[in-house]
Protein backbone atom coordinates (compact mmCIF):
# COMPACT_ATOMS: atom_id res chain seq x y z
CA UNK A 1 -86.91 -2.04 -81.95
CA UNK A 2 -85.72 -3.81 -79.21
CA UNK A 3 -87.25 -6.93 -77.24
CA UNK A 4 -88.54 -6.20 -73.43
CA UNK A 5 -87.42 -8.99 -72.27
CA UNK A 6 -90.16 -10.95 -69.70
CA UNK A 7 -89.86 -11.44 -65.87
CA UNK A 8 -89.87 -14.92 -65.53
CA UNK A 9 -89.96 -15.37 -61.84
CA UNK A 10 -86.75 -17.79 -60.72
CA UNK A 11 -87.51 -21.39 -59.93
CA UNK A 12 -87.38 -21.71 -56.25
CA UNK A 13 -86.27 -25.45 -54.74
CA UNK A 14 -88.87 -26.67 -52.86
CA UNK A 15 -91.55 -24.10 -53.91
CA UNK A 16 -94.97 -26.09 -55.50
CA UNK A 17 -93.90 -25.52 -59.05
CA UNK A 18 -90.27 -26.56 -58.30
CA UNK A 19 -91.90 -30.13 -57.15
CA UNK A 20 -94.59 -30.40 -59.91
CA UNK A 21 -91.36 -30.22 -62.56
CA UNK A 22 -89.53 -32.60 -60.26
CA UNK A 23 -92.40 -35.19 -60.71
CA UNK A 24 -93.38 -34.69 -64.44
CA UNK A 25 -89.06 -34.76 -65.51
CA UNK A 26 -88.86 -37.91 -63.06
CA UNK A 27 -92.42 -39.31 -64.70
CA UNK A 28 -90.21 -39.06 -68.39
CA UNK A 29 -86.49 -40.72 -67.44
CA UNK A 30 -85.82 -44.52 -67.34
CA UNK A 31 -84.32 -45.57 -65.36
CA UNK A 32 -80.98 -47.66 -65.66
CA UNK A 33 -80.52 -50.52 -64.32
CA UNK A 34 -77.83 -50.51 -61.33
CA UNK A 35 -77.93 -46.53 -62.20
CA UNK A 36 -78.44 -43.74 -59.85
CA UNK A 37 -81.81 -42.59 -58.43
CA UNK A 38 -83.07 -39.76 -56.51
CA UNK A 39 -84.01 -42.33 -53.56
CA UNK A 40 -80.21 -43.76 -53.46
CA UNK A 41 -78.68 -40.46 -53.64
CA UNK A 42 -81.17 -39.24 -50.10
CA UNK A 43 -80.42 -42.07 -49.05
CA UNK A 44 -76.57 -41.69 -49.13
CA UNK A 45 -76.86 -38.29 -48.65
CA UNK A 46 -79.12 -38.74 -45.28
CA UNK A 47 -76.58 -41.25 -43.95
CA UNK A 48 -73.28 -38.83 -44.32
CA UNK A 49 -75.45 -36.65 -42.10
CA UNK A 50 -76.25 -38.64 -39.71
CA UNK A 51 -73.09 -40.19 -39.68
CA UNK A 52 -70.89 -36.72 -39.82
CA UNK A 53 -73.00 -33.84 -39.83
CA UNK A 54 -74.24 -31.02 -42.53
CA UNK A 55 -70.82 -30.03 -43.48
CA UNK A 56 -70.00 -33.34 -44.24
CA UNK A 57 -72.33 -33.28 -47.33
CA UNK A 58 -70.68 -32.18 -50.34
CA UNK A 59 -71.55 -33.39 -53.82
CA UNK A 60 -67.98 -34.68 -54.39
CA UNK A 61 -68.30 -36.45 -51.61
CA UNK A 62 -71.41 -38.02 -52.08
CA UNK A 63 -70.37 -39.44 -55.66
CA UNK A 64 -67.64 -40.85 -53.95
CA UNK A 65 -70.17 -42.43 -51.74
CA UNK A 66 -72.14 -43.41 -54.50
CA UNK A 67 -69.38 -44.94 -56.57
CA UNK A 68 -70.24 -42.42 -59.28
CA UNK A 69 -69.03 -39.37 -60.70
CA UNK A 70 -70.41 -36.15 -59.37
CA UNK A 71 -71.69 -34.94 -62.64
CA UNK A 72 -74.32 -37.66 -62.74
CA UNK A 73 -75.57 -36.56 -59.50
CA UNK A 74 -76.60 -33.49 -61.32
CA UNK A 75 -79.19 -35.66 -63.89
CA UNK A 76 -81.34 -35.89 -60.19
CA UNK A 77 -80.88 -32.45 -58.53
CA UNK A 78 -79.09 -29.41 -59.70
CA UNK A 79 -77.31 -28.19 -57.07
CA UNK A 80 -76.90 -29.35 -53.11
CA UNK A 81 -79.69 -26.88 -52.15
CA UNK A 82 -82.31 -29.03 -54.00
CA UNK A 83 -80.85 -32.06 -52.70
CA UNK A 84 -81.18 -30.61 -48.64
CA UNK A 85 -84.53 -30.37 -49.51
CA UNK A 86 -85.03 -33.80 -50.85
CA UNK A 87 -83.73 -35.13 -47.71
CA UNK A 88 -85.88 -33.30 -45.54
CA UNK A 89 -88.96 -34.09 -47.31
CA UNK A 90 -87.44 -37.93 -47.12
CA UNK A 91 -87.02 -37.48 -43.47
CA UNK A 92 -90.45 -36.02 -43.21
CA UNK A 93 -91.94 -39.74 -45.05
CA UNK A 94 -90.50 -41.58 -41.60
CA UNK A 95 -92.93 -39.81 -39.74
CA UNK A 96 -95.56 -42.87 -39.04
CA UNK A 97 -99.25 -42.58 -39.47
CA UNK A 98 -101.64 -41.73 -36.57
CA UNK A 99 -102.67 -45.30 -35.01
CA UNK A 100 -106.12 -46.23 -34.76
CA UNK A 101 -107.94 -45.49 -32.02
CA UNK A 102 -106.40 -42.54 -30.46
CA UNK A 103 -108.86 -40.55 -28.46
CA UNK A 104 -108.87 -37.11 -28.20
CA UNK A 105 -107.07 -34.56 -30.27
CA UNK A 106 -104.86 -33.63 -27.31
CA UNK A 107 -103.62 -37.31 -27.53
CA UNK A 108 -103.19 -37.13 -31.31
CA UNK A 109 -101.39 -33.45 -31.31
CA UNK A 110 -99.05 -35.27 -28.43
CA UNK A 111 -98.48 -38.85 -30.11
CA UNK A 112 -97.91 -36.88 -33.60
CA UNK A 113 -94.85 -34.10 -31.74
CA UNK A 114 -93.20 -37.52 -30.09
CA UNK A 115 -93.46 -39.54 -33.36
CA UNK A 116 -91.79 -36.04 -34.86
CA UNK A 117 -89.52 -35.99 -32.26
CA UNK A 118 -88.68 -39.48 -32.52
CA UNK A 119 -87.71 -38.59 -36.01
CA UNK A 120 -85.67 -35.71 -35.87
CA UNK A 121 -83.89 -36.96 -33.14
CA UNK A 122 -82.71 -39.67 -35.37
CA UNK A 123 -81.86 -37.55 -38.41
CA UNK A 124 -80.49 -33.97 -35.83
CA UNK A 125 -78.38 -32.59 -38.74
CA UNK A 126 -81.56 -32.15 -40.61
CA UNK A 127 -83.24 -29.87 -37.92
CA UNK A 128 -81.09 -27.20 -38.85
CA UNK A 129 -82.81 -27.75 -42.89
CA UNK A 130 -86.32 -27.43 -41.95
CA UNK A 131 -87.58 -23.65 -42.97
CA UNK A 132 -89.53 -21.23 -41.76
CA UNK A 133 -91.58 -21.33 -45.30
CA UNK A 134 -94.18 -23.94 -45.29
CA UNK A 135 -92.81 -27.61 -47.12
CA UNK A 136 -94.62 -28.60 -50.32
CA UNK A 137 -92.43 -32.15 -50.65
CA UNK A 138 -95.13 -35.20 -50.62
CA UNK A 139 -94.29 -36.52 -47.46
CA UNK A 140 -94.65 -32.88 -46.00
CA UNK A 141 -97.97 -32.78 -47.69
CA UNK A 142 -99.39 -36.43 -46.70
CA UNK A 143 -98.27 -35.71 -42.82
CA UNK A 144 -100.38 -32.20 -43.16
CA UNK A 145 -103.19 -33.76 -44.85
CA UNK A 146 -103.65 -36.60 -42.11
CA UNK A 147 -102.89 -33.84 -39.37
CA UNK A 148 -105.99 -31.61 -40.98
CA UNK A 149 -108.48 -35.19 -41.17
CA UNK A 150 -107.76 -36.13 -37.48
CA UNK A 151 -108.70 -32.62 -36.14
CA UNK A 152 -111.70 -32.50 -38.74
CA UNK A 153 -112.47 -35.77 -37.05
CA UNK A 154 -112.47 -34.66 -33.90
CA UNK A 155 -114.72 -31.63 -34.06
CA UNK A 156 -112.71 -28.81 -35.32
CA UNK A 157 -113.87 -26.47 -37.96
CA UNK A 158 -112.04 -26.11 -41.20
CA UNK A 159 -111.53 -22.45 -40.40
């Protein structure tokens, strides 16, 4: 009698359960001293992008970069898909926070699309990353979350 074997639905990059593993495998390493981490490598990775553009970004070449081989970038993200969407989350995080005071939600929707803008415009290699799908990184989640508050604030529903 043979096994049926089980649909185990493929771990998407950037999907909620693809970050929850992220954080509980990152939550278990120690770090080494002097030793890669995920916020050196999106760093390094963010600045060959900036610098030269998407196709610029190659594993190899970030190693190189790094001063490391490329096989120990692959102890922080498997593959370079993972690591585009580390960078946009990253990029995401330099979004600032809504400053006190602002009056209506008109001026908070506008200050919150030039701070965006402000971003991107910094980081343009990483418009082309952003999906359609809605982004479950952290600092996708904390800029949503503060987003939702101010309108609450300001007399919207949550429907």
């Amino acid at each position: 009698m043979s096994a049926t074997p089980i649909n185990v639905p493929a771990l998407v990059p950037g999907s909620a359960r693809w970050w929850q593993l992220r954080y509980q495998r990152d939550a278990r390493r120690r770090p080494r001293a002097e030793g890669l981490t995920i916020d050196r490598i999106t760093a390094a990775a963010l600045a060959i992008l900036d610098e030269e553009g998407l196709e610029a970004l190659t594993m190899r070449r970030l190693a190189d970069d790094l001063g490391a081989a490329a096989a120990s970038l692959y102890r922080h993200v498997a593959n370079r898909d993972e690591l585009l969407i580390e960078i946009v989350d990253h990029v995401l995080g330099e979004v600032g926070e809504l400053p006190p005071g602002i009056g209506t939600w008109q001026d908070g929707a506008q200050w919150l699309a030039h701070e965006l803008w402000r971003v991107l415009r910094r980081h343009p290699a990483v418009v082309r990353l952003v999906p359609g799908d809605p982004l479950l990184g952290p600092n996708a989640m904390r800029g949503r979350e503060v987003s939702l508050r101010f309108l609450l604030a300001h007399g919207f529903t949550e429907e």
